[in-house]
Each structure stands twice: as C-alpha cells, then as structure tokens.
PDB file of N, CA and C in Angstrom:
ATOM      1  N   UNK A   1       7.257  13.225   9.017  1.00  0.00           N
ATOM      2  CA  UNK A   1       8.099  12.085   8.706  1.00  0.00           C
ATOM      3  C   UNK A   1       8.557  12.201   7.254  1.00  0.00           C
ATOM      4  N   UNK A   2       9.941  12.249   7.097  1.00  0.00           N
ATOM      5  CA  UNK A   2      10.625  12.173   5.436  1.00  0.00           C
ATOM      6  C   UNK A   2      10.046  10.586   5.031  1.00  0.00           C
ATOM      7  N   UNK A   3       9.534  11.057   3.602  1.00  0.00           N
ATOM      8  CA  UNK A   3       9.639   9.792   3.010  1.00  0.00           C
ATOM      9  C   UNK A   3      11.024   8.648   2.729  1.00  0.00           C
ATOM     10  N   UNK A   4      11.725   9.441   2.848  1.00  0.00           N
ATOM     11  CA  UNK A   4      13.391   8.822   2.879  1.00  0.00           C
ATOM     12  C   UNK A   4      13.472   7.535   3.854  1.00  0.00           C
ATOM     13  N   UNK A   5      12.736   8.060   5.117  1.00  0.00           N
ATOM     14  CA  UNK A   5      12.573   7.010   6.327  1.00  0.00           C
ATOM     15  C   UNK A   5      11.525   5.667   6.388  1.00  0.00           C
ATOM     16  N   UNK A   6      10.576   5.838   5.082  1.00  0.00           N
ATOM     17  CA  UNK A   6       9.255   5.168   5.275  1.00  0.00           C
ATOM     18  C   UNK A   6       9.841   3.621   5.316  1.00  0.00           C
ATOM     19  N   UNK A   7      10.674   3.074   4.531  1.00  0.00           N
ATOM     20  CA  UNK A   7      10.972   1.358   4.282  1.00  0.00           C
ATOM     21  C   UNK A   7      11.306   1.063   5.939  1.00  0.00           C
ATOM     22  N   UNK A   8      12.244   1.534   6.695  1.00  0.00           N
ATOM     23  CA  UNK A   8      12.558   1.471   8.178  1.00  0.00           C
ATOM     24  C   UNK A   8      11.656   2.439   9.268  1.00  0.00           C
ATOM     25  N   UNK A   9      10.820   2.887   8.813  1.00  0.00           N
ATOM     26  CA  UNK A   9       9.753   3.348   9.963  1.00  0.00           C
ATOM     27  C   UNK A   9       8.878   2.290  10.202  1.00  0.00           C
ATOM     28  N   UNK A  10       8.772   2.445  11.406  1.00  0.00           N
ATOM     29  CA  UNK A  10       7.892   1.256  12.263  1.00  0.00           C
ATOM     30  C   UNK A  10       6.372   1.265  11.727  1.00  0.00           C
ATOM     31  N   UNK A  11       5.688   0.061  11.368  1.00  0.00           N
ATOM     32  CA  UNK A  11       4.178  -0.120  10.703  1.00  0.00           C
ATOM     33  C   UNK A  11       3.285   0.491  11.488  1.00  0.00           C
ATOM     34  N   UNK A  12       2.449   1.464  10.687  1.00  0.00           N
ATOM     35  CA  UNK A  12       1.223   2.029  11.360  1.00  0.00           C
ATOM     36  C   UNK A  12       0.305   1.291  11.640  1.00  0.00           C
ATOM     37  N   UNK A  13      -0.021  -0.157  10.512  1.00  0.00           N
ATOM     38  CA  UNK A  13      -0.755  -0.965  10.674  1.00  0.00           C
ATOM     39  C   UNK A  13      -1.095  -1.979   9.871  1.00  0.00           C
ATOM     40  N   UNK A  14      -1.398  -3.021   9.744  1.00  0.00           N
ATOM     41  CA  UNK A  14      -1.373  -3.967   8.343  1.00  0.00           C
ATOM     42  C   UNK A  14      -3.065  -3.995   7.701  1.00  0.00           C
ATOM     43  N   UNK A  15      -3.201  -4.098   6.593  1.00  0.00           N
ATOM     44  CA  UNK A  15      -4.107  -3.963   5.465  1.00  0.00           C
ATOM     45  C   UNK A  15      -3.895  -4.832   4.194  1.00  0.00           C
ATOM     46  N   UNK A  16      -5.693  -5.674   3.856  1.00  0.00           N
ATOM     47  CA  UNK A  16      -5.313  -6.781   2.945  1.00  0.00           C
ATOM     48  C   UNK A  16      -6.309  -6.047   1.619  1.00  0.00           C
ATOM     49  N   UNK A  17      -5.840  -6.257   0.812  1.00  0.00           N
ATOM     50  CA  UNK A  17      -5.978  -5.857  -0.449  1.00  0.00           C
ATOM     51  C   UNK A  17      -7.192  -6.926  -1.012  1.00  0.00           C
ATOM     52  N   UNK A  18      -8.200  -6.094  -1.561  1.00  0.00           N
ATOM     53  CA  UNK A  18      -9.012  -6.913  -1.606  1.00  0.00           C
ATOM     54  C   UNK A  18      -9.285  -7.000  -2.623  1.00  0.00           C
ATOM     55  N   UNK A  19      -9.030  -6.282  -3.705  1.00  0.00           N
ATOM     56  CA  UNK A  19      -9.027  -6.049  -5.257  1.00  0.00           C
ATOM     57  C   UNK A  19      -7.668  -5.710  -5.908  1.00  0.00           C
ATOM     58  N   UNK A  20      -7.090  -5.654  -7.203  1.00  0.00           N
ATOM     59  CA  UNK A  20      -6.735  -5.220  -8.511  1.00  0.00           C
ATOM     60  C   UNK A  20      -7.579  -4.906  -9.447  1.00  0.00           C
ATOM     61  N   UNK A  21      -8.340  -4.210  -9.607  1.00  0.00           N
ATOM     62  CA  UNK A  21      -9.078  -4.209 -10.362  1.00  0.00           C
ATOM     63  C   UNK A  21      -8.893  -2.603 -10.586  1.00  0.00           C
ATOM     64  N   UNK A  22      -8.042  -1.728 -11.406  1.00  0.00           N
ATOM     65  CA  UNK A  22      -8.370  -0.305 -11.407  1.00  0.00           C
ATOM     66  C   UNK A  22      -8.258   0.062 -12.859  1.00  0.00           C
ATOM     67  N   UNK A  23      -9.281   1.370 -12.693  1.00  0.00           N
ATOM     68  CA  UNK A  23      -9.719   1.685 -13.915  1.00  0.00           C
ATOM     69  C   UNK A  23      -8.684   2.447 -14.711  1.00  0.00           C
ATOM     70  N   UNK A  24      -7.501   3.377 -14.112  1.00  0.00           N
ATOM     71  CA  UNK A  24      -6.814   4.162 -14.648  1.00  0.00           C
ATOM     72  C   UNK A  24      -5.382   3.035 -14.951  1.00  0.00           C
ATOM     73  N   UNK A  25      -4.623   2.650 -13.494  1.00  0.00           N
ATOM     74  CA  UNK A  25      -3.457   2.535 -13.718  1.00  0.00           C
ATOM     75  C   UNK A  25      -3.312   0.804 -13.454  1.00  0.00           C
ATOM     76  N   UNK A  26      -1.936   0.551 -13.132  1.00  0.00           N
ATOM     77  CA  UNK A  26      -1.894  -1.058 -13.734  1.00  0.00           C
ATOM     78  C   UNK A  26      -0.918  -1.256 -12.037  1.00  0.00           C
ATOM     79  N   UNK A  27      -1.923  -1.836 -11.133  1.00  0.00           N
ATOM     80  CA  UNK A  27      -1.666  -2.546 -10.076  1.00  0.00           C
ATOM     81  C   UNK A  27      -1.699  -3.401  -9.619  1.00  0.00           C
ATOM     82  N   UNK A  28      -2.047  -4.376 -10.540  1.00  0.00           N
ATOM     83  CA  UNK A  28      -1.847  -5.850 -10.229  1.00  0.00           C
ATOM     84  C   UNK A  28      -0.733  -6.508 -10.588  1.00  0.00           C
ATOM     85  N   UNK A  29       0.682  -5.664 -10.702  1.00  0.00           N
ATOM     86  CA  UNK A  29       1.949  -6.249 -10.903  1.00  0.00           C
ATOM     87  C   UNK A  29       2.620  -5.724  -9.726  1.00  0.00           C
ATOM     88  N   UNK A  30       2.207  -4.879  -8.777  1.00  0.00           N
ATOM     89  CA  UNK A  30       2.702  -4.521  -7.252  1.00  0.00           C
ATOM     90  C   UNK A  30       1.960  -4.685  -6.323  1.00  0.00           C
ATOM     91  N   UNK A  31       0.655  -5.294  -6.340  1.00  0.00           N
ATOM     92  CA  UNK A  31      -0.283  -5.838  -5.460  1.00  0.00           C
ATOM     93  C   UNK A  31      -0.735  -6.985  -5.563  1.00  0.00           C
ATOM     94  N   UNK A  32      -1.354  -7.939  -4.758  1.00  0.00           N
ATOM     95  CA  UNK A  32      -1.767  -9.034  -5.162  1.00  0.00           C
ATOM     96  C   UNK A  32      -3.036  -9.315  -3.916  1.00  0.00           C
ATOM     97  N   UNK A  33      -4.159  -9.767  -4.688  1.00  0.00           N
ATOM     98  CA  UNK A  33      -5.254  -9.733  -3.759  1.00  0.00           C
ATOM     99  C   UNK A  33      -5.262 -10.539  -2.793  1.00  0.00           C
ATOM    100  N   UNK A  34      -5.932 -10.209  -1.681  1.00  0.00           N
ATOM    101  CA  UNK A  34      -5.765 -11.245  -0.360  1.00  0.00           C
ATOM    102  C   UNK A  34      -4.560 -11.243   0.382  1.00  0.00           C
ATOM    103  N   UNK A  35      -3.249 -10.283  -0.031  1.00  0.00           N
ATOM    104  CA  UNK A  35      -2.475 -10.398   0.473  1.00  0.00           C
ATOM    105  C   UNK A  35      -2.569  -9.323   1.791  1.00  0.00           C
ATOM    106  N   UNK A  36      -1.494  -9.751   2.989  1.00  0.00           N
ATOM    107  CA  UNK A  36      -1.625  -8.390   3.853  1.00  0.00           C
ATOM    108  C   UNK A  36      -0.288  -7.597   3.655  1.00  0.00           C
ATOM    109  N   UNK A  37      -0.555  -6.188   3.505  1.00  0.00           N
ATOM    110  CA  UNK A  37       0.666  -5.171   3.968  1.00  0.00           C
ATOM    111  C   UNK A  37       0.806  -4.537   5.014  1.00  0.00           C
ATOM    112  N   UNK A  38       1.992  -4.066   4.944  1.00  0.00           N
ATOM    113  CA  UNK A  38       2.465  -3.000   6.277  1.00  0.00           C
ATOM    114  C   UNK A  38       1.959  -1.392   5.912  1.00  0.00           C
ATOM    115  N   UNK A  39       1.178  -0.787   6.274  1.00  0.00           N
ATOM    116  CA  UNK A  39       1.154   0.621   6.100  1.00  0.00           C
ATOM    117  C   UNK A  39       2.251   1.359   6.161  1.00  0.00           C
ATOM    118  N   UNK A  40       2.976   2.491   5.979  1.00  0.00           N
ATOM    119  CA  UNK A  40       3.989   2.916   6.492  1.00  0.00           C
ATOM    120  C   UNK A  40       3.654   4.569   6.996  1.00  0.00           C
ATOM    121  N   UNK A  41       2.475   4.564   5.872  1.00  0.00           N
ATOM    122  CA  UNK A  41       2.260   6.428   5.986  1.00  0.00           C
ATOM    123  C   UNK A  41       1.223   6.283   5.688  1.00  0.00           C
ATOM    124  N   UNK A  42      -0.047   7.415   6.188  1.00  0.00           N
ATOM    125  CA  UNK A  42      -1.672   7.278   5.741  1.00  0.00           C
ATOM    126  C   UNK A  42      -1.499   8.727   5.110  1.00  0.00           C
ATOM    127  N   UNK A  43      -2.638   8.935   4.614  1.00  0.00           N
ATOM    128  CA  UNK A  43      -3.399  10.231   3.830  1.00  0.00           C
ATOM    129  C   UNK A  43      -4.428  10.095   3.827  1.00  0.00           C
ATOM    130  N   UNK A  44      -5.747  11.156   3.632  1.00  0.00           N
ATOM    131  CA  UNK A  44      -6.868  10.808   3.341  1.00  0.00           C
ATOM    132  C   UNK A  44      -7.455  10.158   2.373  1.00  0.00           C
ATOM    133  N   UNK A  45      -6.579  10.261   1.606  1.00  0.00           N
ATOM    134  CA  UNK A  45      -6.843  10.013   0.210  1.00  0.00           C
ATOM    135  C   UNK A  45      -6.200   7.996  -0.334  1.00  0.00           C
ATOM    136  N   UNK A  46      -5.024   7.840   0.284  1.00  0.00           N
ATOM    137  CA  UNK A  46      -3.797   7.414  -0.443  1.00  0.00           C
ATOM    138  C   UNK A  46      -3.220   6.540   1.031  1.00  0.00           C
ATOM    139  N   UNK A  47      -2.684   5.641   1.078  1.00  0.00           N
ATOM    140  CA  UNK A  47      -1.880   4.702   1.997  1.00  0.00           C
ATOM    141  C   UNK A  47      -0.711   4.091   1.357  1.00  0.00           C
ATOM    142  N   UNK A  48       0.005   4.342   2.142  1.00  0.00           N
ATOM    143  CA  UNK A  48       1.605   3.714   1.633  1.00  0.00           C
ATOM    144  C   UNK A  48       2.457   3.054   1.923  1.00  0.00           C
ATOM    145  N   UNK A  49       2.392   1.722   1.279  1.00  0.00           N
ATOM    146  CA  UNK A  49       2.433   0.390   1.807  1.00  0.00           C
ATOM    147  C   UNK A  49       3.852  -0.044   1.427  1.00  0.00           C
ATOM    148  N   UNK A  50       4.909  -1.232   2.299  1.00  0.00           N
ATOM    149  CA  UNK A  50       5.640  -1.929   0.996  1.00  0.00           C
ATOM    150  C   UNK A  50       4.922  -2.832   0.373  1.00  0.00           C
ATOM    151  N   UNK A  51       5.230  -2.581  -1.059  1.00  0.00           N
ATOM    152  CA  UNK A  51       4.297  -3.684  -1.896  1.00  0.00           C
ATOM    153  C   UNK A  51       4.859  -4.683  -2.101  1.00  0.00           C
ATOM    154  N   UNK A  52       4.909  -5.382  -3.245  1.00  0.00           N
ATOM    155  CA  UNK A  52       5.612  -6.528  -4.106  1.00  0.00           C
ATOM    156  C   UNK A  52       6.992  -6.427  -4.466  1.00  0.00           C
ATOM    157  N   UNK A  53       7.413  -5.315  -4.564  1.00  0.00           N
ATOM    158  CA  UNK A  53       8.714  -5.155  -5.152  1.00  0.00           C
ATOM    159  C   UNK A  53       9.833  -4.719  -4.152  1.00  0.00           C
ATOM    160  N   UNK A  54       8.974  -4.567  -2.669  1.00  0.00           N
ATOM    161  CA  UNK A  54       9.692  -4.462  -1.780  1.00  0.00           C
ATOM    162  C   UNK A  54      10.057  -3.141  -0.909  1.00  0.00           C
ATOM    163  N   UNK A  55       9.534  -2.391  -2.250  1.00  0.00           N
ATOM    164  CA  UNK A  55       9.846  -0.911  -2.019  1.00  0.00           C
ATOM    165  C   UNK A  55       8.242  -0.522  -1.697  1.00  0.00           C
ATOM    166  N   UNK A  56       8.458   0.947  -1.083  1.00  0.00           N
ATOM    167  CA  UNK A  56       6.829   1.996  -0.829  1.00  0.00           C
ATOM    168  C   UNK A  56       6.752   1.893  -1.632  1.00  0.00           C
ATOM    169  N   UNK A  57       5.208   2.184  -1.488  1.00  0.00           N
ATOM    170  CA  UNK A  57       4.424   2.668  -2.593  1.00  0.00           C
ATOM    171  C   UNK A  57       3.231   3.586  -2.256  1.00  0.00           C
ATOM    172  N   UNK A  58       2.530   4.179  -2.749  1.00  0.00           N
ATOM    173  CA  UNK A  58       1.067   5.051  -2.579  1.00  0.00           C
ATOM    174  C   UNK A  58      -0.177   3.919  -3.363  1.00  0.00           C
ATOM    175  N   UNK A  59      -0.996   3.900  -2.817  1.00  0.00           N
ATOM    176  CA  UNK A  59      -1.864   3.356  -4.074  1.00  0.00           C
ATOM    177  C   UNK A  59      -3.309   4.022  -3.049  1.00  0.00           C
ATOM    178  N   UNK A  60      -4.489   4.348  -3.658  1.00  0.00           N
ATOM    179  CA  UNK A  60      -5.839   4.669  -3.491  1.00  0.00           C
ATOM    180  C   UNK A  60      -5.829   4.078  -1.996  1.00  0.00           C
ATOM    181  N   UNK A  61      -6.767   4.608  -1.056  1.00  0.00           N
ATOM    182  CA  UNK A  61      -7.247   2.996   0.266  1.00  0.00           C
ATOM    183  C   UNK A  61      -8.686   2.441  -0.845  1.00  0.00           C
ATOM    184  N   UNK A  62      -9.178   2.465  -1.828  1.00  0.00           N
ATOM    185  CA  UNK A  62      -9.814   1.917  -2.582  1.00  0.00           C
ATOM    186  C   UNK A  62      -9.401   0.152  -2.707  1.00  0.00           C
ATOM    187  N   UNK A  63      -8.214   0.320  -2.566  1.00  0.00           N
ATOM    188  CA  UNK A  63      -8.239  -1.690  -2.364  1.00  0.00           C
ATOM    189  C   UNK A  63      -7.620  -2.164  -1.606  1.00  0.00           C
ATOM    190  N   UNK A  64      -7.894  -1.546  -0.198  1.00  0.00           N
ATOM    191  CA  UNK A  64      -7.685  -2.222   0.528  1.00  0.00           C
ATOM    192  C   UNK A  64      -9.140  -2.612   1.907  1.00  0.00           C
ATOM    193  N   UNK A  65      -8.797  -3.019   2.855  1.00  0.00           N
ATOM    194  CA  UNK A  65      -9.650  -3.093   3.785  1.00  0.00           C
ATOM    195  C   UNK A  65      -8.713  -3.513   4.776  1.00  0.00           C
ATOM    196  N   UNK A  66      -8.957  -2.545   6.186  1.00  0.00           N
ATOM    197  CA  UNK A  66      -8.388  -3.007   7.628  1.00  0.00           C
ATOM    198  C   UNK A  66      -8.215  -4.583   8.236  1.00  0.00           C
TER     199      UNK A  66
END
C-alpha cells in the first residue's frame, strides 16, 4: 500500500491513546489522551494513525492501547 493512499484507505482498526508522555519528541500537540484513532497502516514497531491535524502520522504503539 503507497503511503499516498493512507488518509482514504479504509481503517485497519481504531486505538485510544493512553499517554503523551515521551521522552524524545513532542506529541502532545498531535495526540491527545483518551482520545480514539483510526489506524491506517501497522508496523512492528510504529502505527499510523490520522491524528489531530488531520493528516497521518507514525508515532511508537507505545501510547496507544487496542
């Protein structure tokens, strides 16, 4: 799947964010806790959600939960 397609590809699944709290980068201005998202794309690592701003994004699965 092109990332080009991810905003109009159909949701893999929704996920609520259960923290902001990260040690490196600054995600509590595109996430907001308790909220639910749409997945669009998984990784082992990484899930890629629309966030706050409307657009994808990647962020850790570190804050989220199913």
């Amino acid at each position: 799947m092109s990332y080009l397609n991810w905003l109009d590809a159909p949701t893999l699944k929704t996920v609520t964010c259960t923290h902001t709290e990260a040690e490196k980068y600054v995600v509590n201005h595109m996430l907001t806790a308790g909220n639910t998202y749409e997945v669009k794309n998984e990784t082992d690592e990484f899930l890629f959600i629309v966030d706050n701003s409307g657009k994808v994004g990647g962020y850790y699965k570190t804050y989220f939960a199913d």
